[in-house]
C-alpha atoms as a PDB file:
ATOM      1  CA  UNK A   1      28.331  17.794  -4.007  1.00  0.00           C
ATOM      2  CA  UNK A   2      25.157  18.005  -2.711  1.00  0.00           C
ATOM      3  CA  UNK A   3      22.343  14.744  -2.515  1.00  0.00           C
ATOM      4  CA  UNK A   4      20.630  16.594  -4.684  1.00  0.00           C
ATOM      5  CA  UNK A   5      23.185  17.476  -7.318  1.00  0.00           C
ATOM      6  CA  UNK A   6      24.114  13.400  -6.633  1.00  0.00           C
ATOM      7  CA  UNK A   7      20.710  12.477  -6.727  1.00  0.00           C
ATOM      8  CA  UNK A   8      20.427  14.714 -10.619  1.00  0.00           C
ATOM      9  CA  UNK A   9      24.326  13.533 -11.780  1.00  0.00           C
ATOM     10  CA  UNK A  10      23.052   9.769 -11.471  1.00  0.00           C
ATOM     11  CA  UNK A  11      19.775  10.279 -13.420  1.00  0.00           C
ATOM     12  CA  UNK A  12      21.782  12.233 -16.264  1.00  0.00           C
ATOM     13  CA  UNK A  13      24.677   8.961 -16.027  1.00  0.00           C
ATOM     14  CA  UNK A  14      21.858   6.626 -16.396  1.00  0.00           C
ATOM     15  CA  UNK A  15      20.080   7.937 -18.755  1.00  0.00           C
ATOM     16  CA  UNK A  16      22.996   8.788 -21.254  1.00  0.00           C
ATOM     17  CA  UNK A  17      24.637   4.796 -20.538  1.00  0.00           C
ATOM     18  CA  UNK A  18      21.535   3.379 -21.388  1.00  0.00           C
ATOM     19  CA  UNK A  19      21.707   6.145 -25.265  1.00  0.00           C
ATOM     20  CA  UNK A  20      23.983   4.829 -27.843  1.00  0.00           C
ATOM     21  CA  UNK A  21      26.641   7.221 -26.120  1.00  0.00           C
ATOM     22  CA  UNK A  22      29.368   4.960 -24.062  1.00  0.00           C
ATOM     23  CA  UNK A  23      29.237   5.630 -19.986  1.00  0.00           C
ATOM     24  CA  UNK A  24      28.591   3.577 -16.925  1.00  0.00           C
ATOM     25  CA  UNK A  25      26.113   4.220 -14.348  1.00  0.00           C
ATOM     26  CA  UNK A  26      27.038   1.587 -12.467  1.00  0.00           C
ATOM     27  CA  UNK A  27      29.730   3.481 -10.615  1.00  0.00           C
ATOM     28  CA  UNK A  28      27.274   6.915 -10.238  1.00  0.00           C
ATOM     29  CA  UNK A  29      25.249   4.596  -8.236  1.00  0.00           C
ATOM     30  CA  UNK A  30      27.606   3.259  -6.111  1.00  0.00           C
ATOM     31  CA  UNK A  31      29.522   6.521  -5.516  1.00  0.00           C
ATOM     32  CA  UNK A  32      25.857   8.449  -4.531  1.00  0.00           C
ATOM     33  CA  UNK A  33      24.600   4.982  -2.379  1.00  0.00           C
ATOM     34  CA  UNK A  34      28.178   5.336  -0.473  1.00  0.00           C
ATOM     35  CA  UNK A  35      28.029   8.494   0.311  1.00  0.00           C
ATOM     36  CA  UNK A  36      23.788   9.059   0.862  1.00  0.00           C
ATOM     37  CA  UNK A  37      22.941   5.344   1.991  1.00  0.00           C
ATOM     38  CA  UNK A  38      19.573   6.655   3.458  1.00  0.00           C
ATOM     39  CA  UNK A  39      18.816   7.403  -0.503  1.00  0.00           C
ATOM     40  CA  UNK A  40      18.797   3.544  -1.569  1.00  0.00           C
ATOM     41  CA  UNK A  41      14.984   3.620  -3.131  1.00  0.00           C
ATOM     42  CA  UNK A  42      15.261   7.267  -4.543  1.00  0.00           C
ATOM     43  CA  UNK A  43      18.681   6.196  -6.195  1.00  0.00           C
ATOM     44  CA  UNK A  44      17.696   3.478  -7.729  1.00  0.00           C
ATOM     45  CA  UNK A  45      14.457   5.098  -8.576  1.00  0.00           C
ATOM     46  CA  UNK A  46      16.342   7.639 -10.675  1.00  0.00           C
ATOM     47  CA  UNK A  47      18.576   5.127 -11.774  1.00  0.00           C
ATOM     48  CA  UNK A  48      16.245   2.759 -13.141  1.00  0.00           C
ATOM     49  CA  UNK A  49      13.793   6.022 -14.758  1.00  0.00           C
ATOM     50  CA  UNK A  50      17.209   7.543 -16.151  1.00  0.00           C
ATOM     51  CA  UNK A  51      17.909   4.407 -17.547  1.00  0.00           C
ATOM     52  CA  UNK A  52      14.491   3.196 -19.181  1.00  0.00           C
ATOM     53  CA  UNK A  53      14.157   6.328 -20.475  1.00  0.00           C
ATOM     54  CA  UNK A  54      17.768   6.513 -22.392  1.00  0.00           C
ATOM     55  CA  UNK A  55      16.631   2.743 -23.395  1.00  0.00           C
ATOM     56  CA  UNK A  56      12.822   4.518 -24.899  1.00  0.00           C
ATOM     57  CA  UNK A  57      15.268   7.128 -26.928  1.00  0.00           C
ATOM     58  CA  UNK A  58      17.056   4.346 -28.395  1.00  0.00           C
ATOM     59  CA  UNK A  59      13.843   2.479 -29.282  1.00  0.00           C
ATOM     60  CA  UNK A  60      12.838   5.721 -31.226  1.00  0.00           C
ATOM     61  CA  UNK A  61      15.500   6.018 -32.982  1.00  0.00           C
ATOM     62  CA  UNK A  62      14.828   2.519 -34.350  1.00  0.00           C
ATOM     63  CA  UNK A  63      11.133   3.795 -34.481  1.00  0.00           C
ATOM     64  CA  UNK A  64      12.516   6.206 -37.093  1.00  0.00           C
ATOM     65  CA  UNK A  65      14.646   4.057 -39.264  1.00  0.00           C
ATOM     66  CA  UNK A  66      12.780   2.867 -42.759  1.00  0.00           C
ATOM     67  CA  UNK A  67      11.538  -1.007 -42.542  1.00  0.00           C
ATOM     68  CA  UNK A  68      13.830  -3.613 -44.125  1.00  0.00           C
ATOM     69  CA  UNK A  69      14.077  -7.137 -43.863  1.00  0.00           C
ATOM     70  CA  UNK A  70      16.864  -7.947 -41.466  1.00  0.00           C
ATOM     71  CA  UNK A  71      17.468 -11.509 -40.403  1.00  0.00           C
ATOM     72  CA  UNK A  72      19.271 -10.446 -37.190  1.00  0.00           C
ATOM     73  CA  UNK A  73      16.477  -8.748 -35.892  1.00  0.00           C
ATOM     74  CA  UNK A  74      13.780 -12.076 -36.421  1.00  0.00           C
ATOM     75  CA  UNK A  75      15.191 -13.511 -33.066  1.00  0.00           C
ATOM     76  CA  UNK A  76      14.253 -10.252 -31.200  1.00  0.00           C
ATOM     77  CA  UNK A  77      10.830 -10.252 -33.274  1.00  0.00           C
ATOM     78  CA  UNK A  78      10.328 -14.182 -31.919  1.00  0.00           C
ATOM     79  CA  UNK A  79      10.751 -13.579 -28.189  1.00  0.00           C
ATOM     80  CA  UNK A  80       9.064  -9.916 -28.418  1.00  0.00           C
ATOM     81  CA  UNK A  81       8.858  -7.489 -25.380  1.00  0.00           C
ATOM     82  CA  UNK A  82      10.579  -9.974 -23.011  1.00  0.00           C
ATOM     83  CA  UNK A  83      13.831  -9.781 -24.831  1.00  0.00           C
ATOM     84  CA  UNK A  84      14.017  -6.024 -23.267  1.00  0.00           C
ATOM     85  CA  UNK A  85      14.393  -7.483 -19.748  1.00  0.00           C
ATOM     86  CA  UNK A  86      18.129  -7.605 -21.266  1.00  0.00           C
ATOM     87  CA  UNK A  87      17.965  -4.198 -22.392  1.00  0.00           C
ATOM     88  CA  UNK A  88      20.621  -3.577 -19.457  1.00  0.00           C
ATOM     89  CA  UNK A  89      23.270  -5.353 -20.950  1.00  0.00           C
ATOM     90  CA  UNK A  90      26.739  -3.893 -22.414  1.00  0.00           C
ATOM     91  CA  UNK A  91      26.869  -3.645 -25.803  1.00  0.00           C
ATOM     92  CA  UNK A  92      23.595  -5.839 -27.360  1.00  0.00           C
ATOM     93  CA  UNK A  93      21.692  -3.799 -24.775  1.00  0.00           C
ATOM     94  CA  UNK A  94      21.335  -0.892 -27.191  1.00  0.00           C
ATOM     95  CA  UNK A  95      20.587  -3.329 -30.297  1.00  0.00           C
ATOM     96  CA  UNK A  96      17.885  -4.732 -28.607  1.00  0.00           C
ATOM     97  CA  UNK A  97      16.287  -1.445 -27.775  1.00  0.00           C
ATOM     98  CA  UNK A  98      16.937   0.316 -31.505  1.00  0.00           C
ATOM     99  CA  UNK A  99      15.446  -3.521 -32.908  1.00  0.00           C
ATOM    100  CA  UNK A 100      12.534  -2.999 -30.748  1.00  0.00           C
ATOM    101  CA  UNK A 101      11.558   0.171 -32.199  1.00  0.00           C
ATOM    102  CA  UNK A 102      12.645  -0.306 -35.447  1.00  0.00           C
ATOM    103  CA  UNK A 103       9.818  -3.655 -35.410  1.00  0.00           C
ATOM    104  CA  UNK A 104       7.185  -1.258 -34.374  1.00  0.00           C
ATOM    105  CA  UNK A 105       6.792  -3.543 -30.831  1.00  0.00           C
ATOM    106  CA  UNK A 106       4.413  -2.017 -28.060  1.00  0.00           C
ATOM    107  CA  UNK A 107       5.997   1.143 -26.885  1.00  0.00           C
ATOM    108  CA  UNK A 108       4.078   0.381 -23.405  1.00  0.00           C
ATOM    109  CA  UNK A 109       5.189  -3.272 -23.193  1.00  0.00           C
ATOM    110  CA  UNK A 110       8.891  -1.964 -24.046  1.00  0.00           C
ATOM    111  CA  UNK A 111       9.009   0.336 -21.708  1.00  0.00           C
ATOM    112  CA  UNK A 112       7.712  -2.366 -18.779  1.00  0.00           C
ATOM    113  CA  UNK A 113      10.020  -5.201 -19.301  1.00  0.00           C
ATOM    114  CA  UNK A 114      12.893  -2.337 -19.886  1.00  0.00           C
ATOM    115  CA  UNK A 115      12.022  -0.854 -16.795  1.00  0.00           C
ATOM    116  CA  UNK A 116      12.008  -4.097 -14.957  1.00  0.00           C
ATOM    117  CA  UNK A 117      15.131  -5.421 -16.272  1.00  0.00           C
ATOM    118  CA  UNK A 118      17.019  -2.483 -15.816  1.00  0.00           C
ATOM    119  CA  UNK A 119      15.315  -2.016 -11.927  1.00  0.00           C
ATOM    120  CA  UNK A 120      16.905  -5.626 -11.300  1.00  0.00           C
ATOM    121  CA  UNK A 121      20.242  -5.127 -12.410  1.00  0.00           C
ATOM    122  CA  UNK A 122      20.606  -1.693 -10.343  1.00  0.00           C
ATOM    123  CA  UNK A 123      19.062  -3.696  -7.512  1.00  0.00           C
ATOM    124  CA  UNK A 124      21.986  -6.633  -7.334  1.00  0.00           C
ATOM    125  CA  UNK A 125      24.384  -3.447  -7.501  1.00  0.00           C
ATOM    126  CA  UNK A 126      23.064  -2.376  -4.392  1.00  0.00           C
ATOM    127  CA  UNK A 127      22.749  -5.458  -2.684  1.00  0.00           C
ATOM    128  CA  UNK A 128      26.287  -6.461  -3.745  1.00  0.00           C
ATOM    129  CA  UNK A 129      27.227  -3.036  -2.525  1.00  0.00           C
ATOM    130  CA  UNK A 130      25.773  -3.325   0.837  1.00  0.00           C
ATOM    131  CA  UNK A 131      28.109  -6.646   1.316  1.00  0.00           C
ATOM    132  CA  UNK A 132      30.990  -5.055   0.528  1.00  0.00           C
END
């Protein structure tokens, strides 16, 4: 495979893991930084855009859904756009993102503290790759 077609298959990976769809791009990343280590910022780059942007779909689907009251989603409501710096996290990761659109939150605020949470976890991958 080609950096290239690496470069495209960990985009794809990171933008379906961060969907409602199971996957991990965790391992994409560390296959293409082991095998293209010169691509560090473009990888995680990709990653991170793949990512945020499988994290925005989610948040439209929520966008989509008709308003209710649901007491779950009040503690999301309370800490607001911040709460998506966990965005990257298994399972309530998703949640967070389809609660976020569902409350009608700042699409431009979601997708910054998305962005930047996601961007730090693909960031300790690669460092913690690099030491291994």
């Amino acid at each position: 495979m080609t950096e290239t077609a690496s470069l495209y298959s960990l985009f794809a990976s990171s933008f379906l893991a961060a969907t409602l769809l199971p996957g991990g791009s965790e391992a994409v990343l560390f296959a293409v930084l082991r095998k293209y280590p010169d691509a560090l910022w473009t990888s995680l780059g990709l990653a991170t855009l793949g990512n945020t942007l499988g994290g925005m779909a989610s948040f439209g689907m929520g966008w989509l859904l008709p308003q209710r009251h649901l007491e779950h989603v009040d503690k999301v409501r309370r800490y607001g756009t911040p709460a998506l710096l966990f965005a990257w996290a298994p399972l309530v990761g998703d949640a967070l993102c389809l609660a976020a659109g569902w409350l009608r939150m700042n699409i431009w605020r979601a997708a910054l503290f998305m962005a930047i949470g996601k961007f730090a976890r693909y960031s300790l991958i690669a460092i913690t790759m690099h030491y291994l």
